[in-house]
C-alpha atoms as a PDB file:
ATOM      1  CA  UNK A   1     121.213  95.315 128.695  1.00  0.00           C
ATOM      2  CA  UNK A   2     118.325  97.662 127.869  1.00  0.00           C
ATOM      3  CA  UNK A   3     114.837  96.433 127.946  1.00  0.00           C
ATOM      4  CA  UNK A   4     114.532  97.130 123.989  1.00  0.00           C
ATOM      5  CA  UNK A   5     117.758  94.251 124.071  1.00  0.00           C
ATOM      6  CA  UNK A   6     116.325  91.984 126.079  1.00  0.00           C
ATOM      7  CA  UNK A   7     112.922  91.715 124.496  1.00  0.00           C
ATOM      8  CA  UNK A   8     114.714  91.557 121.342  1.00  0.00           C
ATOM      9  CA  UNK A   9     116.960  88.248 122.665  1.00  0.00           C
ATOM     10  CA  UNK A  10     113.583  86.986 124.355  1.00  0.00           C
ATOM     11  CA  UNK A  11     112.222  87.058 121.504  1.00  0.00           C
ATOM     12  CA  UNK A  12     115.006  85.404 119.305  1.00  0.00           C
ATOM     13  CA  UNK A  13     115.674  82.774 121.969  1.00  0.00           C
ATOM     14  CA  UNK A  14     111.885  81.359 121.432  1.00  0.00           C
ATOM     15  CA  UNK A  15     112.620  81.689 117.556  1.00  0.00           C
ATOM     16  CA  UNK A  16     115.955  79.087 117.530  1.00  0.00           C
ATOM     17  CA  UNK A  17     113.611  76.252 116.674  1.00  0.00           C
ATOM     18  CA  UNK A  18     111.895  78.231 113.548  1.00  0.00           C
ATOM     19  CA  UNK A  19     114.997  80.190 112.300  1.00  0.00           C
ATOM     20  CA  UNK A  20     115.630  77.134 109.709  1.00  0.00           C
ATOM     21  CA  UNK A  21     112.314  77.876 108.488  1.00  0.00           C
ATOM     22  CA  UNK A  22     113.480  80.959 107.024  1.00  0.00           C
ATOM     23  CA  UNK A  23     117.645  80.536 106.311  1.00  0.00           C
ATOM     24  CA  UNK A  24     118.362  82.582 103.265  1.00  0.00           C
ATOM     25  CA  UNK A  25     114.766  83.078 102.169  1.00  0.00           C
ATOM     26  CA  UNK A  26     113.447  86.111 101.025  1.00  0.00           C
ATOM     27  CA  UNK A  27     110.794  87.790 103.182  1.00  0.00           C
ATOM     28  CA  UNK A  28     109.790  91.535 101.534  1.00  0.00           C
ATOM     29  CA  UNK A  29     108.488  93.404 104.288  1.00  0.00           C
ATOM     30  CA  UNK A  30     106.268  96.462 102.790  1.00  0.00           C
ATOM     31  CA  UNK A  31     106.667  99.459 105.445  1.00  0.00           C
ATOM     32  CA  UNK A  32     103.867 101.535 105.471  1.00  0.00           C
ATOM     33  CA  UNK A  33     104.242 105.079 106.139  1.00  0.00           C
ATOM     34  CA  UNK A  34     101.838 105.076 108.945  1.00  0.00           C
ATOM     35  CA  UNK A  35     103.503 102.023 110.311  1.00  0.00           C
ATOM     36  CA  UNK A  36     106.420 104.009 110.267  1.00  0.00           C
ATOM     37  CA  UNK A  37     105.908 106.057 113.104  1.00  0.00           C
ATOM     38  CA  UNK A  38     108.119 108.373 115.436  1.00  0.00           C
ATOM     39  CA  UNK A  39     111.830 107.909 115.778  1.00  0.00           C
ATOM     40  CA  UNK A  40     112.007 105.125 118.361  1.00  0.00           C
ATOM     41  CA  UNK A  41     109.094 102.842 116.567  1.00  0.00           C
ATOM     42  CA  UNK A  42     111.586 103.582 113.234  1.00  0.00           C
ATOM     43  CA  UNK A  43     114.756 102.599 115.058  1.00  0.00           C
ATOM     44  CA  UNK A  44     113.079  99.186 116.806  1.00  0.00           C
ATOM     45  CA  UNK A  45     112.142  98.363 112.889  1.00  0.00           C
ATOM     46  CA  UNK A  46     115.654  98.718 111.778  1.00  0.00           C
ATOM     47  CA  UNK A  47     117.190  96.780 114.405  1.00  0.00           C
ATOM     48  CA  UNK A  48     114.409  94.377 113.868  1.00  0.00           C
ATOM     49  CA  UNK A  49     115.094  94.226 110.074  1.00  0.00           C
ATOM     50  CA  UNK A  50     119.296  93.829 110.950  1.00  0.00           C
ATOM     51  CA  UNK A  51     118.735  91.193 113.060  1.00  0.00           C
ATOM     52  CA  UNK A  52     116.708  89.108 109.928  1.00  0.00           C
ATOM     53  CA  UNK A  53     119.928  89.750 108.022  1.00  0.00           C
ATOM     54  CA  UNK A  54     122.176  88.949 110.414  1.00  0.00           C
ATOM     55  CA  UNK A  55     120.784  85.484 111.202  1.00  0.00           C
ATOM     56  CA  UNK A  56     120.396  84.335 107.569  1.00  0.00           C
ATOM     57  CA  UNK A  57     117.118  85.993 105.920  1.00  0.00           C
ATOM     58  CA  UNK A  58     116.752  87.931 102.843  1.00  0.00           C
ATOM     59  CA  UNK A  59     114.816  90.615 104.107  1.00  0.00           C
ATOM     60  CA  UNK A  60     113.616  93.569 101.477  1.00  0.00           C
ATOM     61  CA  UNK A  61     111.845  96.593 102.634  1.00  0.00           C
ATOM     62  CA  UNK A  62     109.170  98.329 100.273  1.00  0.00           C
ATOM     63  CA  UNK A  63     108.440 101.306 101.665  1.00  0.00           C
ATOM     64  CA  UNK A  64     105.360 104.042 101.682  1.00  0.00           C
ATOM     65  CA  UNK A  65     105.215 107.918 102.577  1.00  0.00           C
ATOM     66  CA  UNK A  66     101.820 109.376 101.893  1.00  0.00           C
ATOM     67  CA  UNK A  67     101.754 111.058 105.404  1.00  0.00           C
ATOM     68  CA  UNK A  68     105.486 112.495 104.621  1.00  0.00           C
ATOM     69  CA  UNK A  69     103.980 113.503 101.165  1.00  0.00           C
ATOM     70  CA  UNK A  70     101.298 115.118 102.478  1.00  0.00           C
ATOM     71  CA  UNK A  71     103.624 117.252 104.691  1.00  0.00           C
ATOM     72  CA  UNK A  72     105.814 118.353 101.544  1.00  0.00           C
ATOM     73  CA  UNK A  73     103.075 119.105  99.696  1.00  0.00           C
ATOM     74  CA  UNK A  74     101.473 121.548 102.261  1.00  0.00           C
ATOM     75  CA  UNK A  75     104.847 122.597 103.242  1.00  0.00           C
ATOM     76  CA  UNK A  76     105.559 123.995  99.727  1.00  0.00           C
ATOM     77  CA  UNK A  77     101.956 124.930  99.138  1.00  0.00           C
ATOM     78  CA  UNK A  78     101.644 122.517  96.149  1.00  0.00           C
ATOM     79  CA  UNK A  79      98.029 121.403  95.712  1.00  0.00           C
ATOM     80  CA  UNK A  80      96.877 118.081  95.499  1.00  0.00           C
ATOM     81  CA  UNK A  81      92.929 116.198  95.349  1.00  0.00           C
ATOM     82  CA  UNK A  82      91.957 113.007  96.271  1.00  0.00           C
ATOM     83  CA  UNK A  83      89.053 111.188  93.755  1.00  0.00           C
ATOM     84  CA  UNK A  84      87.894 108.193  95.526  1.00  0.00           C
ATOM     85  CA  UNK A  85      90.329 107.866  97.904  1.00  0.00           C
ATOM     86  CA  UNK A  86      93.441 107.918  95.458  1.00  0.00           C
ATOM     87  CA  UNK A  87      95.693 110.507  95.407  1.00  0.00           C
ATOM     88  CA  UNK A  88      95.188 112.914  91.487  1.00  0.00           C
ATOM     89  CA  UNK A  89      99.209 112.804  90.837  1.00  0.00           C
ATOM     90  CA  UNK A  90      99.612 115.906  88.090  1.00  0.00           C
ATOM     91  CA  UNK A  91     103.118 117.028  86.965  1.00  0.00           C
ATOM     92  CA  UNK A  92     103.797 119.232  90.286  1.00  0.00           C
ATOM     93  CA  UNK A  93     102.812 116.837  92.611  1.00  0.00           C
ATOM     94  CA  UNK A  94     104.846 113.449  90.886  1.00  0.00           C
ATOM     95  CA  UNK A  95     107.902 115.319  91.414  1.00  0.00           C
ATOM     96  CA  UNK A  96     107.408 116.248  95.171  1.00  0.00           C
ATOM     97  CA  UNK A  97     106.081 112.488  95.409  1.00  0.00           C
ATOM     98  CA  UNK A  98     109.715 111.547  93.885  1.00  0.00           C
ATOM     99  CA  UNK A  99     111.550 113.812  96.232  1.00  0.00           C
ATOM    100  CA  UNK A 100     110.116 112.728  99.152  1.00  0.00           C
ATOM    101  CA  UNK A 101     109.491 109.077  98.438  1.00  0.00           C
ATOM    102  CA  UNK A 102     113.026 108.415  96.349  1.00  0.00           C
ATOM    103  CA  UNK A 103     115.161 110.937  98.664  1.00  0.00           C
ATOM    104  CA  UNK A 104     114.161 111.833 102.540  1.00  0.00           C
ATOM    105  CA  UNK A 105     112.032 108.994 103.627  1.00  0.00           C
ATOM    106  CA  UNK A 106     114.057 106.315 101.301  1.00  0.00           C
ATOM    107  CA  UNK A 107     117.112 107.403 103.062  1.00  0.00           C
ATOM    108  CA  UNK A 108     115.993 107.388 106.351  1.00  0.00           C
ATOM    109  CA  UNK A 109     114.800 103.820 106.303  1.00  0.00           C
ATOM    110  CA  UNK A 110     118.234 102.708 104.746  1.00  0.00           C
ATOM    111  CA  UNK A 111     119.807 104.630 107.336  1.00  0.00           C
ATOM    112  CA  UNK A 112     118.319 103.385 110.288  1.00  0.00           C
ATOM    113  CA  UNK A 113     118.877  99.632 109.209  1.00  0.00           C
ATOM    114  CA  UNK A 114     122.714 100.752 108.543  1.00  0.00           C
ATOM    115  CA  UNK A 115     123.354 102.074 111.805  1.00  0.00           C
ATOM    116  CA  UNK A 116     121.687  98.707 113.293  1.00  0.00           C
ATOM    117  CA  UNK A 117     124.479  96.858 111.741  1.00  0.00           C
ATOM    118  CA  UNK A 118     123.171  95.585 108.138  1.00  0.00           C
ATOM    119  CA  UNK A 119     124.102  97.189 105.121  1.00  0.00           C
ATOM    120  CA  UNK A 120     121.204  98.983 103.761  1.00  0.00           C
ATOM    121  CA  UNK A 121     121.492 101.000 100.602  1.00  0.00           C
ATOM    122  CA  UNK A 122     118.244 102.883  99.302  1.00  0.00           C
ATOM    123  CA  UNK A 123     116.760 102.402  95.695  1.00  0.00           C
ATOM    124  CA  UNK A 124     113.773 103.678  93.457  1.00  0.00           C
ATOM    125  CA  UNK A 125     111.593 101.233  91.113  1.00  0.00           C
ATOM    126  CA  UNK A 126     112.939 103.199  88.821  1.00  0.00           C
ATOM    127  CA  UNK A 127     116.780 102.234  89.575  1.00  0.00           C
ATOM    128  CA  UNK A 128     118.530  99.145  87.367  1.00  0.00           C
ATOM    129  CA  UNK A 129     115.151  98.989  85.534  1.00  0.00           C
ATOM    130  CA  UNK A 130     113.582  97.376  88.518  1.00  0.00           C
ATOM    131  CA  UNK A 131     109.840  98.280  87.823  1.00  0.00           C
ATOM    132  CA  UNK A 132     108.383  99.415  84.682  1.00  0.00           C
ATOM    133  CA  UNK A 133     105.417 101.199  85.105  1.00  0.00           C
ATOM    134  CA  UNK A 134     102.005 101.995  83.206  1.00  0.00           C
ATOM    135  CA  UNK A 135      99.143 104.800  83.429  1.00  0.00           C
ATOM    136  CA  UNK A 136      96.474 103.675  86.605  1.00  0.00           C
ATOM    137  CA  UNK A 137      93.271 103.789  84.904  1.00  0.00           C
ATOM    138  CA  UNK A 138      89.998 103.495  87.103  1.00  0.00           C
ATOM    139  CA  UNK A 139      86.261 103.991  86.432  1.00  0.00           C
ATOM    140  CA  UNK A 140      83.747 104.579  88.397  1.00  0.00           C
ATOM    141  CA  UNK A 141      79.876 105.254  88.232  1.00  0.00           C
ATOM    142  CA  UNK A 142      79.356 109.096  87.388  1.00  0.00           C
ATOM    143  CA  UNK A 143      75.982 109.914  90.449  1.00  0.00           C
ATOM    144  CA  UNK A 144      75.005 112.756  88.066  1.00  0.00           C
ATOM    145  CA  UNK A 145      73.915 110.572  85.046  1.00  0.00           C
ATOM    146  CA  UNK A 146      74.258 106.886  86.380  1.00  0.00           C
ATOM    147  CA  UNK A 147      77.170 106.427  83.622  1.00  0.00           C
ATOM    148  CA  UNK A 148      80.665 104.628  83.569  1.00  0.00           C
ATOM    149  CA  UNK A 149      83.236 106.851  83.432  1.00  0.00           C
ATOM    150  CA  UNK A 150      87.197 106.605  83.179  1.00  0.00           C
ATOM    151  CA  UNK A 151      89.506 108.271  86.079  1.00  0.00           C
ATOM    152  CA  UNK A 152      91.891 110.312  85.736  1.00  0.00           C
ATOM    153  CA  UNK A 153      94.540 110.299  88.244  1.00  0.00           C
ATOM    154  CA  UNK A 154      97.871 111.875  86.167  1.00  0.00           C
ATOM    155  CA  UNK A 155     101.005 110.301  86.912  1.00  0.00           C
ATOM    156  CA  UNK A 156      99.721 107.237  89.269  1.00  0.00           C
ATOM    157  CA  UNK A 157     101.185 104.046  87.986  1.00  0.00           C
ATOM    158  CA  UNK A 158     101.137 100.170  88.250  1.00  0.00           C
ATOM    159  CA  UNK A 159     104.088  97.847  87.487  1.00  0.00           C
ATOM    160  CA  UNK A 160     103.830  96.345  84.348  1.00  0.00           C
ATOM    161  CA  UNK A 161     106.866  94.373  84.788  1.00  0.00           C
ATOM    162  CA  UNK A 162     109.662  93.922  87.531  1.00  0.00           C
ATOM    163  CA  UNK A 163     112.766  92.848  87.048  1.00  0.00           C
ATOM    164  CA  UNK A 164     114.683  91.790  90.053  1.00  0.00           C
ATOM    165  CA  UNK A 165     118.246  91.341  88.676  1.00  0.00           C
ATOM    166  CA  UNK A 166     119.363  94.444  90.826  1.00  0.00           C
ATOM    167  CA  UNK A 167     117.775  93.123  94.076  1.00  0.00           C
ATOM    168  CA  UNK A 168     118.873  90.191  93.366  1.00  0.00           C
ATOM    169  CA  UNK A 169     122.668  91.675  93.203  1.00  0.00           C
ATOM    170  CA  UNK A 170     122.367  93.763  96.335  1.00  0.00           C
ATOM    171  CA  UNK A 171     121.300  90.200  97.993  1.00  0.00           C
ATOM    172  CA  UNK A 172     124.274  88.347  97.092  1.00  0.00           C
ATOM    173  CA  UNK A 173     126.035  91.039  98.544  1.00  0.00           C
ATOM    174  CA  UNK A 174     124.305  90.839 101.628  1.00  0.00           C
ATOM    175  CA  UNK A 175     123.010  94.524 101.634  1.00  0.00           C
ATOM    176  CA  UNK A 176     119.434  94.754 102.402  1.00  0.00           C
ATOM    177  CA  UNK A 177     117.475  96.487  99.298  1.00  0.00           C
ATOM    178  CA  UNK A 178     114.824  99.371 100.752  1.00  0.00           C
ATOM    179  CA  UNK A 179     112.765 100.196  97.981  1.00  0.00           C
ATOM    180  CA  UNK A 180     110.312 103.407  97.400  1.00  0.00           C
ATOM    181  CA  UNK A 181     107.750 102.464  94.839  1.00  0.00           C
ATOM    182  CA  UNK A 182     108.501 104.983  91.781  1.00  0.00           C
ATOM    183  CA  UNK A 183     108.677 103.688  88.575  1.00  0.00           C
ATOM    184  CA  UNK A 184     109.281 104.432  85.091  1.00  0.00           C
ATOM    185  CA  UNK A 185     107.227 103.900  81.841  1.00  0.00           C
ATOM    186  CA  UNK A 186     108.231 103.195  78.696  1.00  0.00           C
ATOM    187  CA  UNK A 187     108.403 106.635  77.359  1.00  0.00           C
ATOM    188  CA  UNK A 188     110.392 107.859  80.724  1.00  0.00           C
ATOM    189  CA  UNK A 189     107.656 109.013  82.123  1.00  0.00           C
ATOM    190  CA  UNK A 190     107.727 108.735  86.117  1.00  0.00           C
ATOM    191  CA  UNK A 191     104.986 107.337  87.804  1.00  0.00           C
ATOM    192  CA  UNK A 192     103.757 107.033  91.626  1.00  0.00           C
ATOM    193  CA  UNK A 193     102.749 103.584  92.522  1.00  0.00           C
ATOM    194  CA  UNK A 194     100.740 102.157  95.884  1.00  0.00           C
ATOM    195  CA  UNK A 195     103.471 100.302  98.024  1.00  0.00           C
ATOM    196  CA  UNK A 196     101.481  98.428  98.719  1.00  0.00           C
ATOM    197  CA  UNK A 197     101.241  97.168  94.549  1.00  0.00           C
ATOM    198  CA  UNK A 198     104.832  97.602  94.486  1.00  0.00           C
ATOM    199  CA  UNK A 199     105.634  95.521  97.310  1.00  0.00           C
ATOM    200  CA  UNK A 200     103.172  92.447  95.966  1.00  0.00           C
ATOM    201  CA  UNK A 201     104.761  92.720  92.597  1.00  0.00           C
ATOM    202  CA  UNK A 202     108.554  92.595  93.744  1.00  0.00           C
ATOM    203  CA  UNK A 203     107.588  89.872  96.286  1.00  0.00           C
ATOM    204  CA  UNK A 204     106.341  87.783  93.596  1.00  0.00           C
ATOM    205  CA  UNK A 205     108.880  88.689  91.247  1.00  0.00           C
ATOM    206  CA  UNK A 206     111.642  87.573  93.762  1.00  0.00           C
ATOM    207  CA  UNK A 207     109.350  83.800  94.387  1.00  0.00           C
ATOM    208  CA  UNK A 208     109.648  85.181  98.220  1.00  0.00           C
ATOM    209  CA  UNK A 209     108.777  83.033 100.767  1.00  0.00           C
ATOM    210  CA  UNK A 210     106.860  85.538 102.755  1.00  0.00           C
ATOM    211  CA  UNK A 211     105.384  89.174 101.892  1.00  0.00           C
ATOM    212  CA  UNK A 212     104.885  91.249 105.397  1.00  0.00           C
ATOM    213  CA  UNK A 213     102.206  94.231 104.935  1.00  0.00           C
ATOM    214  CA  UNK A 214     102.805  96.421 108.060  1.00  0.00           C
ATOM    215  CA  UNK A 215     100.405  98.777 108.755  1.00  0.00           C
ATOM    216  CA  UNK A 216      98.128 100.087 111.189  1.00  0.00           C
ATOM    217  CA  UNK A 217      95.332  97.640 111.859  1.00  0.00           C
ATOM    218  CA  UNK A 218      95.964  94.437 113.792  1.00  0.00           C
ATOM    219  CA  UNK A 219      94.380  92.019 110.628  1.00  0.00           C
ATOM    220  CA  UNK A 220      91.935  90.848 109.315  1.00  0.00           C
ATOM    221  CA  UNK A 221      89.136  90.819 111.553  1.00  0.00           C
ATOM    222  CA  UNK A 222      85.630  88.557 111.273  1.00  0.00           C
ATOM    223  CA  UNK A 223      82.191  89.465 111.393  1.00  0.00           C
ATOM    224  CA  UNK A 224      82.862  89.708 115.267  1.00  0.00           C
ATOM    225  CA  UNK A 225      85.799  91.768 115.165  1.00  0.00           C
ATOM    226  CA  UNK A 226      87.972  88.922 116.303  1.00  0.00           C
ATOM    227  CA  UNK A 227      91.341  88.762 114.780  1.00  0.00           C
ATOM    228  CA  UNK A 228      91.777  85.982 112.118  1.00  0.00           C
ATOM    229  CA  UNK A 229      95.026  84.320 112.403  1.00  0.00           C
ATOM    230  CA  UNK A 230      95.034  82.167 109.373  1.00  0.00           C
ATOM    231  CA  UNK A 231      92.717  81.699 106.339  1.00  0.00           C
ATOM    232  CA  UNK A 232      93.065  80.642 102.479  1.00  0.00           C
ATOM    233  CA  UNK A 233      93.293  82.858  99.701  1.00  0.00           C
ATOM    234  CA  UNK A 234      89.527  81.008  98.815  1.00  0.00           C
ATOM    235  CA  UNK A 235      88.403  82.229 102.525  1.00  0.00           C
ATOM    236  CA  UNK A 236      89.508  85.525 101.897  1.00  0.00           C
ATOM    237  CA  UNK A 237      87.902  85.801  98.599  1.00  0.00           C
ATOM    238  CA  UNK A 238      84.740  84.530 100.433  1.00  0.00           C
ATOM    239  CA  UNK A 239      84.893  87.677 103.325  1.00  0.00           C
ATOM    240  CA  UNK A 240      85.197  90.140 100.333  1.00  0.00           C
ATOM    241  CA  UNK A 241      82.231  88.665  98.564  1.00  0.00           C
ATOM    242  CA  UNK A 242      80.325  88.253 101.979  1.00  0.00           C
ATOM    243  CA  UNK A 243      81.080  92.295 102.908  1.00  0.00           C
ATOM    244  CA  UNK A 244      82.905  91.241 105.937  1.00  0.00           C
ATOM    245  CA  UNK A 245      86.071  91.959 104.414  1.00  0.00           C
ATOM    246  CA  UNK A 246      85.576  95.492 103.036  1.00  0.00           C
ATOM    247  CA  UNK A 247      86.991  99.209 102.989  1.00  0.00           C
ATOM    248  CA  UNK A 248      90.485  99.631 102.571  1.00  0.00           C
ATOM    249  CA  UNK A 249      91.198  96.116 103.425  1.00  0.00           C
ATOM    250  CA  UNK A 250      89.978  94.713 100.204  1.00  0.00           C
ATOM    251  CA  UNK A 251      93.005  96.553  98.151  1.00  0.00           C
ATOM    252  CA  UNK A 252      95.508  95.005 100.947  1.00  0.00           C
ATOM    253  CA  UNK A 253      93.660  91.224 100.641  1.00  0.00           C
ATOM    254  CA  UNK A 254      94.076  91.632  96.802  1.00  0.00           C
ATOM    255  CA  UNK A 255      97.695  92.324  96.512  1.00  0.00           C
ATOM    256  CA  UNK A 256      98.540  89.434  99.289  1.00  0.00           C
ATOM    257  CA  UNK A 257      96.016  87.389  96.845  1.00  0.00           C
ATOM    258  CA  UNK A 258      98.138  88.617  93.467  1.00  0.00           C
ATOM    259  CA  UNK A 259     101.338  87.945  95.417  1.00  0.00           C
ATOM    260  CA  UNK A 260     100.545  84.018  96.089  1.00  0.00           C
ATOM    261  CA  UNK A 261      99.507  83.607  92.455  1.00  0.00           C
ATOM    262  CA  UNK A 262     102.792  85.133  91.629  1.00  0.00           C
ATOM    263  CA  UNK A 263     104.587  82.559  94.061  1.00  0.00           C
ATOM    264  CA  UNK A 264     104.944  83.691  97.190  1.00  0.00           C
ATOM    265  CA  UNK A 265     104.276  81.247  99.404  1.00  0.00           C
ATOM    266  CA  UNK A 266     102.280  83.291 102.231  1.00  0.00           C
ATOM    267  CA  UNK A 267     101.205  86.938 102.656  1.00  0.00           C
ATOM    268  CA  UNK A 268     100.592  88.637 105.996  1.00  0.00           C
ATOM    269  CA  UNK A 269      98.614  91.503 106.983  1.00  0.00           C
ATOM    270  CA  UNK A 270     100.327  92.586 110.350  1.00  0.00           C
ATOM    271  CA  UNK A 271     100.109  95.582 113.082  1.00  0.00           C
ATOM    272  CA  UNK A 272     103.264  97.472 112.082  1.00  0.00           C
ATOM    273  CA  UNK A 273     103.127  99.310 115.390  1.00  0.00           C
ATOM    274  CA  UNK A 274     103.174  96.679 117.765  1.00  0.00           C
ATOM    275  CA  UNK A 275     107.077  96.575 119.016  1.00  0.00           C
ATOM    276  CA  UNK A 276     108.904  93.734 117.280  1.00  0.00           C
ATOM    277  CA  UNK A 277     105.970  92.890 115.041  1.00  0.00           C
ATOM    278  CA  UNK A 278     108.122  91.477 111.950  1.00  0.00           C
ATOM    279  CA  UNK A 279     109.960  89.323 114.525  1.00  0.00           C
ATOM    280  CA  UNK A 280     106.964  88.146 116.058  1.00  0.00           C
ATOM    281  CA  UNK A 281     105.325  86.745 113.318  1.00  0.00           C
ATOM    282  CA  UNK A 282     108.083  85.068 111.396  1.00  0.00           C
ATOM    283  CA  UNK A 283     109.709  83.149 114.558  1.00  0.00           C
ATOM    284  CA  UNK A 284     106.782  82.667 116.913  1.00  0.00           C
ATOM    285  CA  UNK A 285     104.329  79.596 116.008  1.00  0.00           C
ATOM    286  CA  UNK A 286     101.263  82.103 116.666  1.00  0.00           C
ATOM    287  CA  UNK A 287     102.289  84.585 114.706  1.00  0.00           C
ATOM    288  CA  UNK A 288     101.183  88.552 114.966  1.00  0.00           C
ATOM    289  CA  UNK A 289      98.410  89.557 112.069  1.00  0.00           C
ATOM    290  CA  UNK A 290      96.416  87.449 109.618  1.00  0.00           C
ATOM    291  CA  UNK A 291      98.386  85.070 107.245  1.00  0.00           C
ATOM    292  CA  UNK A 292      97.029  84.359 104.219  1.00  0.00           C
ATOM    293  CA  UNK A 293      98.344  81.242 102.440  1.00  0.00           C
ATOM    294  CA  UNK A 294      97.053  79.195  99.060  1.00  0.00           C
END
């Protein structure tokens, strides 16, 4: 048995008592594309994601890309601006965002949950009408003339409305869904979404019991730095109000926030590179990142 194995059954032995906890829930883990990491860190997550099917979860992977984007984009000399840390999504760059995000890295995720031993098949938002989309608009606070002004950022989307009935097949089929967060407005139009959005809206959509943001910071920390296991959606309001809770975690506490007001009945902000991090926090009573619960 290989060490990978072992920690694996180590880690599933200590989960027996909690597995009930979770028998044919729905737990949407959002994948981020930093998270994501080199082959082996991939592989660990599929296996890790197998074994949730495999012992009686729902598991549904939304996944990012924008470091895969980024490489396509330079790759086929395509330019592309960032305005206030989003990503300006004109006609050239939506379709290489589509490519990459619906096609390579979409595909490889399915893939390396398949060859675990689940049956993974790879969709878009914009497949089975699953999320209807709408223009992103933003303002900010022109430094020129002290005026509100409105954002343009092209073809960046949010959903407007998901409809799960095609995750909701794949489920009863026991396949595992792996979403990339594309979706279509009402005119056709395609749009590029945060997966992070995406993942709060189809976890609410779906009344999951847990919504898993991997990414690449261990939580949410406190005013010391200190990793906060637990707090309510009230605290967490509190920290962003405070300016404890700031940066890029705000967007991250406000979709786990819009999730539990959708139904979900936790969200947790979690390390995806620590090895076995999904496993760890569903089926260990301390957990591995912050959960944040009503």
């Amino acid at each position: 048995m290989t060490e990978e194995a072992r920690s694996q059954m180590e880690l599933l032995a200590e989960a027996l008592p909690l597995l009930k906890r979770y028998d044919d829930q729905t737990i949407v883990v959002k994948y981020g594309g930093h998270a994501m990491g080199e082959t082996a860190a991939a592989d660990r997550f599929g296996r890790d994601i197998a074994l949730l099917e495999q012992v009686g979860v729902n598991p549904v992977v939304v996944h990012g890309g924008g470091p895969q984007i980024n490489a396509m984009l330079k790759r086929l000399n395509v330019q592309s601006e960032f305005v206030n840390g989003l990503r300006v999504t004109d006609a050239n760059v939506v379709d290489v965002v589509e490519m990459v995000l619906s096609g390579t890295v979409n595909k490889q995720v399915a893939d390396c949950i398949t060859r675990a031993g689940a049956m993974a098949v790879g969709i878009s938002g914009k497949d089975g009408g699953l999320i209807r989309a709408r223009k992103l608009t933003r303002t900010y606070i022109d430094p020129e003339s002290n005026i509100e002004k409105v954002l343009d950022l092209g073809f960046v989307g949010e959903p407007e409305h998901v409809d799960p009935h095609v995750l909701e097949l794949l489920i009863g089929a026991q396949i595992v869904p792996v979403v990339a967060p594309v979706g279509v407005g009402a005119d056709g139009q395609t749009y590029n979404i945060n997966a992070d959005t995406a993942a709060g809206a189809i976890a609410g959509a779906l009344n999951a019991s847990r919504l898993l943001m991997l990414t690449d910071v261990a939580g949410v920390l406190d005013e010391n730095k200190k990793l906060i296991p637990e707090m309510t959606v009230a605290e967490a309001r509190a920290g962003i109000a405070a300016g404890w809770i700031s940066g890029g975690m705000i967007p991250k506490i406000e979709t786990c926030i819009y999730a539990i007001e959708k139904g979900v009945k936790g969200a947790v902000i979690v390390d995806g590179r620590v090895p076995h991090a999904v496993l760890i926090e569903l089926f260990t009573e301390g957990g591995a990142g912050t959960l944040i619960r009503p």
